[in-house]
Protein backbone atom coordinates (compact mmCIF):
# COMPACT_ATOMS: atom_id res chain seq x y z
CA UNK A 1 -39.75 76.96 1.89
CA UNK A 2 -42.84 77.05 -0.03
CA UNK A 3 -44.58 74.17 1.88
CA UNK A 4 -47.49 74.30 -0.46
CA UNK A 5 -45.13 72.97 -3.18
CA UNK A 6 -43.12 70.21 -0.55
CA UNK A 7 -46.60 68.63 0.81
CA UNK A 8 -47.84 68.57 -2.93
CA UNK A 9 -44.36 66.61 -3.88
CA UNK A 10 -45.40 64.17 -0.96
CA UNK A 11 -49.05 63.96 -1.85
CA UNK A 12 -48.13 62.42 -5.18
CA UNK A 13 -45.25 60.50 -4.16
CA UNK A 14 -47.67 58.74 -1.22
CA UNK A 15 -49.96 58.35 -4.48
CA UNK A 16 -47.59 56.92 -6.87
CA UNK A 17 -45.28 55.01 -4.52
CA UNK A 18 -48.79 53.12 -3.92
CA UNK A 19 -50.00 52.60 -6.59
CA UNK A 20 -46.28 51.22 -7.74
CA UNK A 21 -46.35 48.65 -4.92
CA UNK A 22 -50.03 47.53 -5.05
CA UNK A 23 -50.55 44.05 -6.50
CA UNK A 24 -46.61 42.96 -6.37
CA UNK A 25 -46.28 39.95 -5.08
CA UNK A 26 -44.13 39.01 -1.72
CA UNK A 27 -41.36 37.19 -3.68
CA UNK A 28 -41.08 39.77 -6.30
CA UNK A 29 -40.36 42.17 -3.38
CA UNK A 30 -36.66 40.53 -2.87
CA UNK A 31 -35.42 40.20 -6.52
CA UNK A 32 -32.72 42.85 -7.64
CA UNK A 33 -31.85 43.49 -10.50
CA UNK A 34 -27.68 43.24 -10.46
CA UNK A 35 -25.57 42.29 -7.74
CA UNK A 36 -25.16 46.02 -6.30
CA UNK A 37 -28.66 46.77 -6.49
CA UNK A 38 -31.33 46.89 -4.26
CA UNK A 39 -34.32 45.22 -3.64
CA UNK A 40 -37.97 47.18 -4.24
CA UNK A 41 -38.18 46.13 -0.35
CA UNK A 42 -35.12 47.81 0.87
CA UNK A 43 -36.13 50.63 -1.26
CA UNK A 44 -39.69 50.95 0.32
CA UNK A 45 -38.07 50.33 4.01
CA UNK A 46 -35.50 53.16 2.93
CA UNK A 47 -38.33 55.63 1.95
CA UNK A 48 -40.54 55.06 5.25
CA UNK A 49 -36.89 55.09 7.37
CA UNK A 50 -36.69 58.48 5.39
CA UNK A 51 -40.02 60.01 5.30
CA UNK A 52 -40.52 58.82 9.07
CA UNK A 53 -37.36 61.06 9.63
CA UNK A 54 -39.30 64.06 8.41
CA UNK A 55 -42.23 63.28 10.57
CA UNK A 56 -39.87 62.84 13.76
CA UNK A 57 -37.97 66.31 13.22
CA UNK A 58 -41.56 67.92 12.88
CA UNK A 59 -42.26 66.88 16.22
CA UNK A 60 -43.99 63.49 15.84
CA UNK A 61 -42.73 60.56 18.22
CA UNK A 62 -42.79 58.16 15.27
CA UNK A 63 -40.56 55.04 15.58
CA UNK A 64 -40.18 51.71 14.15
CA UNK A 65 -38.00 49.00 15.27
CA UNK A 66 -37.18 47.22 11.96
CA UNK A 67 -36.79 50.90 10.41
CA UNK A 68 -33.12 51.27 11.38
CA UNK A 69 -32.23 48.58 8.86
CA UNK A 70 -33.21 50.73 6.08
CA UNK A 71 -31.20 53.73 7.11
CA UNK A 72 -28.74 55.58 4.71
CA UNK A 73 -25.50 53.61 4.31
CA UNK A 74 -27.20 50.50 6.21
CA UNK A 75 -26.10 46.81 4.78
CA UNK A 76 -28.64 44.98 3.58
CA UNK A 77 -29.35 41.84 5.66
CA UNK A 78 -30.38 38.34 4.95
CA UNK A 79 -33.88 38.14 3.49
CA UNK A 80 -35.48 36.24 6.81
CA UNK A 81 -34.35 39.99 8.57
CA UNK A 82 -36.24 41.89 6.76
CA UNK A 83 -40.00 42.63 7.64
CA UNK A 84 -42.66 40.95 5.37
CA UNK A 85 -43.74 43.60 2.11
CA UNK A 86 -47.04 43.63 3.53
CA UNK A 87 -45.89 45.34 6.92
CA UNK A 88 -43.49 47.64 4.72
CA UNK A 89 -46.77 48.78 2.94
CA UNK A 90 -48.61 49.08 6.26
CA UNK A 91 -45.53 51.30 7.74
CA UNK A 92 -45.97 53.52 4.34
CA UNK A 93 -49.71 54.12 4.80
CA UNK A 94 -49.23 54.45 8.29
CA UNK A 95 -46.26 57.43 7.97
CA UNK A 96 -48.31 58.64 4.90
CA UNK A 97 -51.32 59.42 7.20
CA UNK A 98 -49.03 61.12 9.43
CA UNK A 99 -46.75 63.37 7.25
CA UNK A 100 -49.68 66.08 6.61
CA UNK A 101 -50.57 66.88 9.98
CA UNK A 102 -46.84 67.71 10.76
CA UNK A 103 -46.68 69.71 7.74
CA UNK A 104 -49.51 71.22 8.69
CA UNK A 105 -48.74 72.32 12.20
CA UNK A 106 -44.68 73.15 11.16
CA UNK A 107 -44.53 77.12 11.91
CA UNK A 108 -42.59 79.55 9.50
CA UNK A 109 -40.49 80.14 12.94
CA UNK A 110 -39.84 76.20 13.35
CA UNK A 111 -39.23 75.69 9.17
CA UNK A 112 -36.84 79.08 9.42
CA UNK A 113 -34.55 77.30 12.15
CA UNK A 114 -30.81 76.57 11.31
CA UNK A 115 -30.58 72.99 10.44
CA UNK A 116 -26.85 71.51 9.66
CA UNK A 117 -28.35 67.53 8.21
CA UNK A 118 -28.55 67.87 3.98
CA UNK A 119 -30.68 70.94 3.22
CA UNK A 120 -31.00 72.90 0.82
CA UNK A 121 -30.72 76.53 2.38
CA UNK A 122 -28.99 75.46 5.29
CA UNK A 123 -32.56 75.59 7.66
CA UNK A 124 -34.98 72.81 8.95
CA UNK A 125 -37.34 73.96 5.73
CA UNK A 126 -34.64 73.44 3.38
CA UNK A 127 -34.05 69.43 4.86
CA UNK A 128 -37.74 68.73 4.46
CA UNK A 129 -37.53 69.90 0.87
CA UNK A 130 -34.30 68.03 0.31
CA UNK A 131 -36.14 64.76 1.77
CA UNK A 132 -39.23 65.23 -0.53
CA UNK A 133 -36.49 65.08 -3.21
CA UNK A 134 -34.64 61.98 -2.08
CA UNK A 135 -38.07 60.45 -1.98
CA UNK A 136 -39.20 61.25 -5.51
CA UNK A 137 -35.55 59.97 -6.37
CA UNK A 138 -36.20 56.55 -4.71
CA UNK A 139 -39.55 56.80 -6.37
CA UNK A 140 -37.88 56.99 -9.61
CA UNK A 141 -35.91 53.68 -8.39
CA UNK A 142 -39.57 52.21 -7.17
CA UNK A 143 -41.22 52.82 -10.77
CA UNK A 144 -38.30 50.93 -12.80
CA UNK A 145 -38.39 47.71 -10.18
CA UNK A 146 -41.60 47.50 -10.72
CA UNK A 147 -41.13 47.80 -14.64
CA UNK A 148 -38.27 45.49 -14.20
CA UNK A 149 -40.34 42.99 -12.54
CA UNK A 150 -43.12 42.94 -15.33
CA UNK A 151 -45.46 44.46 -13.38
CA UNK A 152 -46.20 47.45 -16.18
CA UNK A 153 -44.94 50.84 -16.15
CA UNK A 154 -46.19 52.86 -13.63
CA UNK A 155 -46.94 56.29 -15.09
CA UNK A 156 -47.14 57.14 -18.69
């Protein structure tokens, strides 16, 4: 894994995922699009449920309670369940401000270990890479919400 390349991905997703949320107002946060589709706050819980994964298998003790809910597969929950956007945003600076300094210390040895969750080489490297790409994905996802919503287009 070239982890120069993985913390840049994450450096500019923290960025843009920011900037994408800033300025949204709380009841914009619950609106969906379709029937099937999610919420940009189930979204945003799913990406700091995600990225606080890769901060937890680097060796940080990172938890949240409400994070759970957000989890691959989960079922979304009636609105009052949810924690308010505001926290959401909090939990994503928070986990944001975290994710470098376990990139940081992650040796070549710990990055090199077998690692059987999705990866992309089949080692603990590979997983962080394949989570930087789920969370450019749900970036992607982030960016047309906030479109959607008629909050302007975030890049471009």
């Amino acid at each position: 894994m070239d982890s120069n390349y993985i913390e840049g991905m994450f450096k500019k997703n923290t960025d843009l995922v920011t900037k994408a949320v800033e300025g949204i107002p709380a009841a914009d946060w619950l609106r969906k699009p379709g029937d099937g589709s999610n919420h940009l706050l189930w979204v945003m819980g799913h990406m700091v449920w995600a990225r606080g994964n890769v901060v937890k298998t680097l060796g940080s003790p990172w938890s949240l309670d409400w994070a759970k809910q957000f989890s691959r597969g989960a079922d979304g929950v009636d609105a009052a369940e949810y924690p308010a956007p505001e926290e959401v945003r909090k939990a994503w600076a928070d986990v944001s401000a975290e994710l470098p300094n376990c990139l940081a210390s992650a040796s070549p040895e710990m990055l090199d270990k077998p690692h059987d969750k999705p990866t992309f080489d089949g080692k603990l490297g590979g997983f962080i890479a394949f989570l930087a790409f789920h969370e450019t994905y749900h970036l992607g996802q982030v960016g047309y919400l906030r479109k959607w919503l008629g909050h302007g287009q975030l890049v471009g």
